[in-house]
C-alpha atoms as a PDB file:
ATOM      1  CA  UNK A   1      53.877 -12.106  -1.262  1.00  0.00           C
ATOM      2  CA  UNK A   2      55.858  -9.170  -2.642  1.00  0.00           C
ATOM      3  CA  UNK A   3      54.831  -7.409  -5.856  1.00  0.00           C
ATOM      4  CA  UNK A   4      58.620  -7.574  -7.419  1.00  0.00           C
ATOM      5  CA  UNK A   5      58.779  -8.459 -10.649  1.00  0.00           C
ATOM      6  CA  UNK A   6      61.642 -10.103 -12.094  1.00  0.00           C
ATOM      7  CA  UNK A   7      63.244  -7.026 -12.794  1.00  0.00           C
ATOM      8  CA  UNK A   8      63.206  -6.023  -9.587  1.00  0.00           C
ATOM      9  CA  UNK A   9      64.437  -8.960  -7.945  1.00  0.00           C
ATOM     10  CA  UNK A  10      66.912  -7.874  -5.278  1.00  0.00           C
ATOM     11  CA  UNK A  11      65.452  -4.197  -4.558  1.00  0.00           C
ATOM     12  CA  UNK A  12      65.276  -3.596  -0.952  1.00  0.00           C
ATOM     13  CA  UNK A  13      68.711  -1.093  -0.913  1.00  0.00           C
ATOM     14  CA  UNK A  14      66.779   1.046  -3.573  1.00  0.00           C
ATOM     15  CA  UNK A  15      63.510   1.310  -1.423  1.00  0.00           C
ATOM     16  CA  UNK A  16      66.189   1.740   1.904  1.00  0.00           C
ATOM     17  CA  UNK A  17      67.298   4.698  -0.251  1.00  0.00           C
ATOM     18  CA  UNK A  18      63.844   6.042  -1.040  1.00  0.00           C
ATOM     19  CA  UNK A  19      62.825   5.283   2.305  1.00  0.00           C
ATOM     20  CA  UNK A  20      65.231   8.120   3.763  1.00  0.00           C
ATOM     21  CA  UNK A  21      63.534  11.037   4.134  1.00  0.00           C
ATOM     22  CA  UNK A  22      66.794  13.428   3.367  1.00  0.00           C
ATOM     23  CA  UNK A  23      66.557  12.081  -0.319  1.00  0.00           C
ATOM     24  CA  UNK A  24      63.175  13.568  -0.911  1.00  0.00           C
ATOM     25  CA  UNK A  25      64.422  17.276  -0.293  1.00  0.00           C
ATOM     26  CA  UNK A  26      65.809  19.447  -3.520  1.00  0.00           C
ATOM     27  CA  UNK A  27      69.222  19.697  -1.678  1.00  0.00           C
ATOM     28  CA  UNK A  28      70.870  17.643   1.514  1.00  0.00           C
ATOM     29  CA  UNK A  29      71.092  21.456   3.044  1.00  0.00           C
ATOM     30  CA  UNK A  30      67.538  21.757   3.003  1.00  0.00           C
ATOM     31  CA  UNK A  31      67.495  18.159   5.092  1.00  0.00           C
ATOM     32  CA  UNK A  32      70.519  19.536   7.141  1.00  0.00           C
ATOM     33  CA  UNK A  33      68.813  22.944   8.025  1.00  0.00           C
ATOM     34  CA  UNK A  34      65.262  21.027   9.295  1.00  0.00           C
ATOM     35  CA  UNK A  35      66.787  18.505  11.157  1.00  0.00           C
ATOM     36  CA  UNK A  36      69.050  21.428  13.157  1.00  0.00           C
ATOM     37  CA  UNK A  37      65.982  23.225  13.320  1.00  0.00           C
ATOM     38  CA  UNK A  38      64.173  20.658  15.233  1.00  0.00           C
ATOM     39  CA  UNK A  39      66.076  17.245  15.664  1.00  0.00           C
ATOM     40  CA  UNK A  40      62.711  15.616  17.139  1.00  0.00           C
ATOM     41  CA  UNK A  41      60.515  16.970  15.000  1.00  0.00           C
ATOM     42  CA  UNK A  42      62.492  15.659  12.370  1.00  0.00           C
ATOM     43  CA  UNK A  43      63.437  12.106  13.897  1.00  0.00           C
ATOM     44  CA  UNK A  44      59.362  11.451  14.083  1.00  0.00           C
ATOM     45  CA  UNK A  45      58.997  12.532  10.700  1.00  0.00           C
ATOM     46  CA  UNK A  46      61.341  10.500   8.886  1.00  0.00           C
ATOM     47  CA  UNK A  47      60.182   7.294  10.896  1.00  0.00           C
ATOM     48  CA  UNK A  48      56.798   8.053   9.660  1.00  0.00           C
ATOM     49  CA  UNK A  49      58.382   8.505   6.166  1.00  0.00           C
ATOM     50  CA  UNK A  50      60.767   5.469   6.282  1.00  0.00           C
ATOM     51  CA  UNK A  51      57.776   3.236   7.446  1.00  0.00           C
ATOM     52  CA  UNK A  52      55.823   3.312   4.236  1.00  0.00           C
ATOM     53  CA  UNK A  53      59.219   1.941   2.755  1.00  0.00           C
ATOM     54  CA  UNK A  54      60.133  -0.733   5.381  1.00  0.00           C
ATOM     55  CA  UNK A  55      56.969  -3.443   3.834  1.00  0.00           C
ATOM     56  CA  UNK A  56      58.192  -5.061   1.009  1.00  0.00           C
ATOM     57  CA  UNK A  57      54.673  -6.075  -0.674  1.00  0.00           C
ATOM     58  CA  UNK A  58      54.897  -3.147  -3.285  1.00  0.00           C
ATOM     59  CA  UNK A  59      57.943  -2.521  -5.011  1.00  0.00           C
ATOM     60  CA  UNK A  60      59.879   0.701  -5.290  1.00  0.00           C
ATOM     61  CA  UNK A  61      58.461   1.441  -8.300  1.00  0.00           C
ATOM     62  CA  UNK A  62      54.980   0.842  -7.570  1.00  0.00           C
ATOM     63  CA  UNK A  63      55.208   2.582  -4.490  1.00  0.00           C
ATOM     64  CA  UNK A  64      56.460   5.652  -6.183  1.00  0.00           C
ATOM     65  CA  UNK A  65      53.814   4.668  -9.107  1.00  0.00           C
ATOM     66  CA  UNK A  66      50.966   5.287  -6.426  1.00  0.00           C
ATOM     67  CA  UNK A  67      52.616   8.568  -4.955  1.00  0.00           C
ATOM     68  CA  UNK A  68      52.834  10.122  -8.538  1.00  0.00           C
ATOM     69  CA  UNK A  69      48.616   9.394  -8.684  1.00  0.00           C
ATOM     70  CA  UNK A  70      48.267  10.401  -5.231  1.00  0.00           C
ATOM     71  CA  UNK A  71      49.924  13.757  -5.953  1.00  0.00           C
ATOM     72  CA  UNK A  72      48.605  14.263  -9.366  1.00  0.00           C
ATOM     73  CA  UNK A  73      44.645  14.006  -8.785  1.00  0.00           C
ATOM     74  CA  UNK A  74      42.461  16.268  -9.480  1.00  0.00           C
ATOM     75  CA  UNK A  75      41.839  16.606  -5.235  1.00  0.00           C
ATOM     76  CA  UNK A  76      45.348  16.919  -4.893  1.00  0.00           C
ATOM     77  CA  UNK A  77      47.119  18.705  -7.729  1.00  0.00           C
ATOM     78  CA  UNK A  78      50.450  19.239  -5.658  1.00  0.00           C
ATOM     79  CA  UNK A  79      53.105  19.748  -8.627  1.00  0.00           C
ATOM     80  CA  UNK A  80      55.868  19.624  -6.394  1.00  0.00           C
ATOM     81  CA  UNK A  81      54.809  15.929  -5.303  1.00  0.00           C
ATOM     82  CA  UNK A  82      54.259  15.228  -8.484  1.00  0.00           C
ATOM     83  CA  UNK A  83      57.699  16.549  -9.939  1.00  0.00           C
ATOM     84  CA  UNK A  84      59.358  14.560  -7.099  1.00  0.00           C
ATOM     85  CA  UNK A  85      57.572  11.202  -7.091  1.00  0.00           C
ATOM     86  CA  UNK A  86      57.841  11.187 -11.184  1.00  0.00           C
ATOM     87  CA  UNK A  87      61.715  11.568 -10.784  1.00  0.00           C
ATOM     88  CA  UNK A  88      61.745   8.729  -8.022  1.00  0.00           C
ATOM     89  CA  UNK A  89      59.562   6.419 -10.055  1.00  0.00           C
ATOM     90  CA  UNK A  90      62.026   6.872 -13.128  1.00  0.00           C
ATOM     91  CA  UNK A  91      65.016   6.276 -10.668  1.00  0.00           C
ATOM     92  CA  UNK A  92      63.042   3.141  -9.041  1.00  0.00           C
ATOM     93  CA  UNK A  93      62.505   1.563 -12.695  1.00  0.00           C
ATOM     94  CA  UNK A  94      59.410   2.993 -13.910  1.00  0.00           C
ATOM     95  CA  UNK A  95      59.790   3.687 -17.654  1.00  0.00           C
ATOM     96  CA  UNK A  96      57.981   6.838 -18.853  1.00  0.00           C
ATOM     97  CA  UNK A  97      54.944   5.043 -20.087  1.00  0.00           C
ATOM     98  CA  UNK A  98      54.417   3.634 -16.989  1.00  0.00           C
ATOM     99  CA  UNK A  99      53.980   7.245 -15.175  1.00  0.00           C
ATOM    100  CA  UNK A 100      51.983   7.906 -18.270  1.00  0.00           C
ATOM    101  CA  UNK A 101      49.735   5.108 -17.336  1.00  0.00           C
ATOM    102  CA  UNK A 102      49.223   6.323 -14.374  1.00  0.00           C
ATOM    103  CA  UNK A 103      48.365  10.202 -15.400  1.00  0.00           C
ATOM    104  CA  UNK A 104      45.795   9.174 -18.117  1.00  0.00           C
ATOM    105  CA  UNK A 105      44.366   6.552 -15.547  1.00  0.00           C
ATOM    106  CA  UNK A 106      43.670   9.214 -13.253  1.00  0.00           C
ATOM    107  CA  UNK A 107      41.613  11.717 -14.986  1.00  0.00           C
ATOM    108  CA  UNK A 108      38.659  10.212 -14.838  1.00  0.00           C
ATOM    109  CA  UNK A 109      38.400  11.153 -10.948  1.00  0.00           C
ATOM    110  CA  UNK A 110      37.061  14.708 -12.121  1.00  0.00           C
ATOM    111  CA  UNK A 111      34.071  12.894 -13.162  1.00  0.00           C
ATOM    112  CA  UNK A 112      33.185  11.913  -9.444  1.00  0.00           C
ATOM    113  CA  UNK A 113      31.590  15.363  -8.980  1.00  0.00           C
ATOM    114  CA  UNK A 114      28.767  14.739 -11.583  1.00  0.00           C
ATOM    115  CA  UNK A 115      27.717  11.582  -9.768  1.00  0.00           C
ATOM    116  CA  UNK A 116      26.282  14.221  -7.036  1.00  0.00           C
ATOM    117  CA  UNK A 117      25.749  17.063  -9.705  1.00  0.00           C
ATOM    118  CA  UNK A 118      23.564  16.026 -12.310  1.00  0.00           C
ATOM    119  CA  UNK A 119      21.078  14.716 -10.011  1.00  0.00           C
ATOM    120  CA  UNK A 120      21.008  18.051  -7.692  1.00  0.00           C
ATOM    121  CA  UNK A 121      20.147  19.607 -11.728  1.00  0.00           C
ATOM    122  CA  UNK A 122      17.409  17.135 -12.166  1.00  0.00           C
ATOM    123  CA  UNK A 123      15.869  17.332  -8.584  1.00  0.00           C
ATOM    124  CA  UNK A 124      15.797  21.374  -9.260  1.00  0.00           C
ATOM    125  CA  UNK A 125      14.388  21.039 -12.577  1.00  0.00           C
ATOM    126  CA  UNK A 126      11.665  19.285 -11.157  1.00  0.00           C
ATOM    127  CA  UNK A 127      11.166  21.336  -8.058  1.00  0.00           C
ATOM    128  CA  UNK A 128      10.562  24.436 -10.932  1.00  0.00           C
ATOM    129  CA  UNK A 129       8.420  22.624 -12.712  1.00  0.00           C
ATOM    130  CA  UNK A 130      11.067  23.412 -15.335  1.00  0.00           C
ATOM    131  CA  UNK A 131      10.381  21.361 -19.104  1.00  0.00           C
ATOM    132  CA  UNK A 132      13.458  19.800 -19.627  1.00  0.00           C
ATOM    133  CA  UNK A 133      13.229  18.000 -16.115  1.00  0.00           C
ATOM    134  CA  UNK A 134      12.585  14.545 -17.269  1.00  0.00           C
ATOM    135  CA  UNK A 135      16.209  12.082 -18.078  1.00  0.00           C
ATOM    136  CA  UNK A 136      16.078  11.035 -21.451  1.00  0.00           C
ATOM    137  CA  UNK A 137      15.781   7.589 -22.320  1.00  0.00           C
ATOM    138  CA  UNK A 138      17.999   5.500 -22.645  1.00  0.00           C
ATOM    139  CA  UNK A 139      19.137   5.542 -26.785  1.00  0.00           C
ATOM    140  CA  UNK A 140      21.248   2.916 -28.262  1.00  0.00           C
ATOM    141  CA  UNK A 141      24.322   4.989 -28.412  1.00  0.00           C
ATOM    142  CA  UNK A 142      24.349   4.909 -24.704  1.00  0.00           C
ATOM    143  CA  UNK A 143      24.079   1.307 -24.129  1.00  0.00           C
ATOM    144  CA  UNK A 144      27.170   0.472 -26.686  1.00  0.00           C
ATOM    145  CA  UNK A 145      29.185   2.675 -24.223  1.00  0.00           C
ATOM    146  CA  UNK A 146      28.087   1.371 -21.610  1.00  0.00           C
ATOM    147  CA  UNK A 147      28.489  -2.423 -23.019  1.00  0.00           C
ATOM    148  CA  UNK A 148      32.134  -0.984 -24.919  1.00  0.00           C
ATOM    149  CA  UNK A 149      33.083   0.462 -20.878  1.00  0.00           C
ATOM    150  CA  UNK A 150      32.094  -2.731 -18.977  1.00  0.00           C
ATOM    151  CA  UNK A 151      34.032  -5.248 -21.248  1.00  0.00           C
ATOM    152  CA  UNK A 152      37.537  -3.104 -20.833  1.00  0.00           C
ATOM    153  CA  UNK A 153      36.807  -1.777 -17.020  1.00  0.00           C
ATOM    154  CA  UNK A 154      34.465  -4.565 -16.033  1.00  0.00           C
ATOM    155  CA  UNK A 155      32.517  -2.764 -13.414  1.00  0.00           C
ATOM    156  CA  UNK A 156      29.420  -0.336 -14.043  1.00  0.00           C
ATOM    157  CA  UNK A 157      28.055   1.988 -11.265  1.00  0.00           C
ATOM    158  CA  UNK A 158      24.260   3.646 -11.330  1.00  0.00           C
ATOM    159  CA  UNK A 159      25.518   6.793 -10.918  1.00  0.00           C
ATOM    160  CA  UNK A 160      26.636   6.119 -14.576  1.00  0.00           C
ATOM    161  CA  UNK A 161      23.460   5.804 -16.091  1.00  0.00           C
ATOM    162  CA  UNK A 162      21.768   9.422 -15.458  1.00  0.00           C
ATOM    163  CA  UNK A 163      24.983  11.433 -17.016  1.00  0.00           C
ATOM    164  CA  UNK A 164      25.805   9.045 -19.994  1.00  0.00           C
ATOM    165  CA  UNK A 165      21.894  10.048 -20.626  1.00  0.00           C
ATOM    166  CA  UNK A 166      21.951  13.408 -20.058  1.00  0.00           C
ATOM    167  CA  UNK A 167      25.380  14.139 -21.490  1.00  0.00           C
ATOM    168  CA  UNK A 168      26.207  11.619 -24.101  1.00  0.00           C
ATOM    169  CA  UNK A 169      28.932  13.109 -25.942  1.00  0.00           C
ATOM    170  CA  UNK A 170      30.571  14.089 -22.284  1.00  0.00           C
ATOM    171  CA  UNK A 171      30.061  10.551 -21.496  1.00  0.00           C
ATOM    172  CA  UNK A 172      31.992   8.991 -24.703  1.00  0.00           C
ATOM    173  CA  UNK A 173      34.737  11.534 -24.630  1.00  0.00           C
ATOM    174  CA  UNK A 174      34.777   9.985 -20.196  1.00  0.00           C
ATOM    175  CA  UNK A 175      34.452   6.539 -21.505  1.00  0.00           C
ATOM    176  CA  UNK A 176      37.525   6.870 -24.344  1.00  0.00           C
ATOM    177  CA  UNK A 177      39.967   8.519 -21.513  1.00  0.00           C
ATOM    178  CA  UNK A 178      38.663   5.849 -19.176  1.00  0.00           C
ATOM    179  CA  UNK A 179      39.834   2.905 -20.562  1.00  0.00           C
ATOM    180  CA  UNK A 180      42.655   4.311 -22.906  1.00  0.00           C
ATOM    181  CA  UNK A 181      44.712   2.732 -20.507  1.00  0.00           C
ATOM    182  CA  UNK A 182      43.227  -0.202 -20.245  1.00  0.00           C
ATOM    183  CA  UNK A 183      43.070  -0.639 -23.525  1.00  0.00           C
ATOM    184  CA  UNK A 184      47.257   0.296 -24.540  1.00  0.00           C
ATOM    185  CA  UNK A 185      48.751   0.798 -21.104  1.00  0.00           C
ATOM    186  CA  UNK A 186      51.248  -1.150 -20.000  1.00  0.00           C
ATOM    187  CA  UNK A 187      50.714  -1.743 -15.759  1.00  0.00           C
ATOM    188  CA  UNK A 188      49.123  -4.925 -15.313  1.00  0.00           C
ATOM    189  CA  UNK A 189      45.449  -4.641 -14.624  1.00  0.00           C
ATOM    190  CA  UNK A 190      46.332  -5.127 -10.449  1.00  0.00           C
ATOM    191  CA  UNK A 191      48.864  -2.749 -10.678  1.00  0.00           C
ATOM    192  CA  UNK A 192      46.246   0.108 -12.160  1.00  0.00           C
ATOM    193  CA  UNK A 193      43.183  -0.974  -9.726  1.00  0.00           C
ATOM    194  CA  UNK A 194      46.061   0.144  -6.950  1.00  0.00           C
ATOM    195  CA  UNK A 195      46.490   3.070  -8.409  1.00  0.00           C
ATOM    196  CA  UNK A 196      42.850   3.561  -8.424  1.00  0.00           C
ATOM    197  CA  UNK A 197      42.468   2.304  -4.761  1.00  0.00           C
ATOM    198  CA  UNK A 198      45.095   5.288  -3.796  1.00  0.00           C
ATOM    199  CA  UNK A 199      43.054   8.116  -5.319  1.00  0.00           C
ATOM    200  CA  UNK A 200      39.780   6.762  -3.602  1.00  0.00           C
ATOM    201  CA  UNK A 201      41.262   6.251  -0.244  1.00  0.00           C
ATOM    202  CA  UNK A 202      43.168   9.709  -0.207  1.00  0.00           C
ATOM    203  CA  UNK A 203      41.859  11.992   2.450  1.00  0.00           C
ATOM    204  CA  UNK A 204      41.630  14.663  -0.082  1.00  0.00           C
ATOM    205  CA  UNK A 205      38.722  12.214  -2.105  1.00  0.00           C
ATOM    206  CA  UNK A 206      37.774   9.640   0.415  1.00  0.00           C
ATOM    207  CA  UNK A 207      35.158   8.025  -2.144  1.00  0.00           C
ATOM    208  CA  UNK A 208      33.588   4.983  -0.938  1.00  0.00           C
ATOM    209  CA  UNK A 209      31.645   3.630  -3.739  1.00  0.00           C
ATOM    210  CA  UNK A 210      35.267   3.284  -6.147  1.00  0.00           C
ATOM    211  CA  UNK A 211      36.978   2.198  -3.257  1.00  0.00           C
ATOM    212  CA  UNK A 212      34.558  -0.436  -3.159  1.00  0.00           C
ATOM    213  CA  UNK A 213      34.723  -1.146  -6.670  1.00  0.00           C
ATOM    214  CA  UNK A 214      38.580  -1.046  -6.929  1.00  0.00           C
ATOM    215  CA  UNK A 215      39.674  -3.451  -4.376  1.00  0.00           C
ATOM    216  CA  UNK A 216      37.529  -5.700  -5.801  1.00  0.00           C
ATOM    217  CA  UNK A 217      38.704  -6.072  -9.023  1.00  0.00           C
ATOM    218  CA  UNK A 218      42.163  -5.630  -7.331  1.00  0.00           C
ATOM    219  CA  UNK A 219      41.661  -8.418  -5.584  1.00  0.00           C
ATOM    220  CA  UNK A 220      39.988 -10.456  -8.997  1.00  0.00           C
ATOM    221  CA  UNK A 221      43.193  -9.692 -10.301  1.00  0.00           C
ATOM    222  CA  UNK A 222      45.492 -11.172  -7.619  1.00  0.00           C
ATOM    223  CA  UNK A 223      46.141  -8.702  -5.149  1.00  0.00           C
ATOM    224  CA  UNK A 224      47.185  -9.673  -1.845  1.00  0.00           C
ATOM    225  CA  UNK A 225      45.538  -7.823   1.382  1.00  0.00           C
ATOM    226  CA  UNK A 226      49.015  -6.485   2.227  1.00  0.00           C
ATOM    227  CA  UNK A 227      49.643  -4.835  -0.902  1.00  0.00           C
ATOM    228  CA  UNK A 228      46.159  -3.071  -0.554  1.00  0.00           C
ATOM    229  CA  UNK A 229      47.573  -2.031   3.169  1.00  0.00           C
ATOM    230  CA  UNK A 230      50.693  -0.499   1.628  1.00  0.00           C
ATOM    231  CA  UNK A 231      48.441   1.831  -0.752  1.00  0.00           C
ATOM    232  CA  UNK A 232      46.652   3.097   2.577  1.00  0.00           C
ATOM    233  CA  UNK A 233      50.014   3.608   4.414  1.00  0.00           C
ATOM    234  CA  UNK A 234      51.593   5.437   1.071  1.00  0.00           C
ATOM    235  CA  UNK A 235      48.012   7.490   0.877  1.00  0.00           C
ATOM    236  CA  UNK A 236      49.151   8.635   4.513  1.00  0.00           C
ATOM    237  CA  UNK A 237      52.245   9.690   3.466  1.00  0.00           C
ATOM    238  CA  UNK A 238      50.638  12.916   2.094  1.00  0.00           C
ATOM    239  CA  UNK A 239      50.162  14.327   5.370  1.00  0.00           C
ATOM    240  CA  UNK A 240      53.992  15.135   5.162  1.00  0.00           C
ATOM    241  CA  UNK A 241      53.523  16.824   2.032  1.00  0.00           C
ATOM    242  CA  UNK A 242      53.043  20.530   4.116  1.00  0.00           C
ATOM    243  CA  UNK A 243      56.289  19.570   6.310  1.00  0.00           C
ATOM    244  CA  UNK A 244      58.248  19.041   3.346  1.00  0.00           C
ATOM    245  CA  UNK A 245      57.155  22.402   1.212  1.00  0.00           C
ATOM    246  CA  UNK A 246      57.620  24.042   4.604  1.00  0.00           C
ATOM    247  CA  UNK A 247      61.382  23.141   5.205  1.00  0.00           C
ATOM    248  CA  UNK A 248      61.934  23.616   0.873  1.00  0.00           C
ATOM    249  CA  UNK A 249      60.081  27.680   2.068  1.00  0.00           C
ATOM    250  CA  UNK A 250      62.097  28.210   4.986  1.00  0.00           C
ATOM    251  CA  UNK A 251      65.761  25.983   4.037  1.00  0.00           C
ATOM    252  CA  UNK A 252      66.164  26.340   0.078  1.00  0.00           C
ATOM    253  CA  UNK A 253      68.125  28.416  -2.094  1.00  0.00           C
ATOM    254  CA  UNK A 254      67.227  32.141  -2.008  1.00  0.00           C
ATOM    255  CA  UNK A 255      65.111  32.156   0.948  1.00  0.00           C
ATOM    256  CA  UNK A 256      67.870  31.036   2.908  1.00  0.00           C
ATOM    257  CA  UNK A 257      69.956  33.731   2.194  1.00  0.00           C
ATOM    258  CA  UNK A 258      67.489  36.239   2.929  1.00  0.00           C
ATOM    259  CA  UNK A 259      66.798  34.499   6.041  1.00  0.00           C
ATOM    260  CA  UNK A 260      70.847  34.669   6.926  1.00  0.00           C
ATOM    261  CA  UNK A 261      70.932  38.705   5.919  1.00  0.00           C
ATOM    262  CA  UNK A 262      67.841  39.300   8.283  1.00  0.00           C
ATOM    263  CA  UNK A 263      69.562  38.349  10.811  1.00  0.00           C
END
């Protein structure tokens, strides 16, 4: 069943609209120029745009939602995506605190890299015989952030347990910006495990283990297989990304002019 809220009853001409790929370009000259440029080029791309629009199990607004996280990850970082999707997902009904949401709920991505990275340290320390090569144990600090992180996320991974011993104060600054919005954000819990599905299906991330984790509490929380299918298709969507800075390079502003007194 679609994800429309009652708000958003009736919004299948505003995805139509975001679903045509001349909108996403700073100017309709930019659009114009491509499509002269190369009509079939531009035909296949804009079917492959407009099909991530055409389901109807996300709404506008949470399909722009998951292209502002996809953008704005840390394996990402595209500000132009980011500046675009954030202006769509304002236009589509997002409120500001909803892309906020979303921004805070994605930090915590950075942290993948010390699932692999602390234990590399550790291995080495041993290898040199080195005297600090031994994990801590486990204090009580640590378990009342890992108890205070499983009641608000509801999920706790192994990885976890070597860095919130090794790095405590890291680990309770992670924890705090981990479940900030959780705690006082105001997507539904479904609607920020999606968000969390995108980032770990991405091709620039591609982590298994959270993708795991995430469409399983997406699913605790209601989510229908189809909706889950639409955050893979919009995660595909970024493979346009350098076809659309291209034509803004080539068709936009000043470096279209220059282009015209080349010639």
């Amino acid at each position: 069943m679609p994800n429309f809220g009652p708000e958003e009853r009736g919004v299948s001409a505003a995805g139509d609209a975001l679903g045509d790929l001349g909108q996403v370009f700073s100017t309709a000259e930019v659009g114009s120029r491509l499509r002269a440029a190369s009509p079939t080029g531009y035909a296949a791309a804009a079917r492959f745009w407009q099909a991530a629009y055409s389901a109807r199990a996300l709404s506008p607004r949470m399909k722009e939602l998951v292209l502002v996280a996809l953008h704005a990850t840390v394996t990402a970082l595209d500000s132009e995506g980011v500046r675009r999707h954030v202006r769509r997902a304002l236009a589509a009904g997002a409120t500001q605190q909803d892309v906020l949401d979303v921004l805070i709920t994605i930090v915590g991505a950075a942290n993948h890299a010390l699932y692999f990275a602390v234990p590399v340290l550790m291995r080495e320390l041993k290898a040199a015989g080195h005297p600090q090569a031994e994990v801590p144990p486990t204090t009580p600090e640590a378990e009342a952030i890992k108890d205070e992180f499983v009641r608000t996320r509801g999920f706790w991974n192994e990885q976890r347990d070597i860095i919130v011993r090794m790095m405590p104060e890291y680990f309770t600054a992670l924890s705090k910006v981990s479940t900030e919005s959780w705690n006082n954000g105001p997507l539904t819990s479904k609607e920020r495990e999606l968000v969390c599905i995108a980032i770990d299906c991405s091709v620039t991330h591609m982590y298994e283990p959270g993708l795991v984790i995430h469409i399983r509490n997406a699913l605790k929380h209601g989510a229908e297989r189809e909706e889950i299918l639409e955050v893979f298709h919009l995660a595909s969507l970024t493979g346009l990304e350098g076809y659309i800075l291209g034509a803004e390079a080539m068709f936009n502003g000043a470096e279209s002019s220059n282009t015209k007194k080349q010639k």
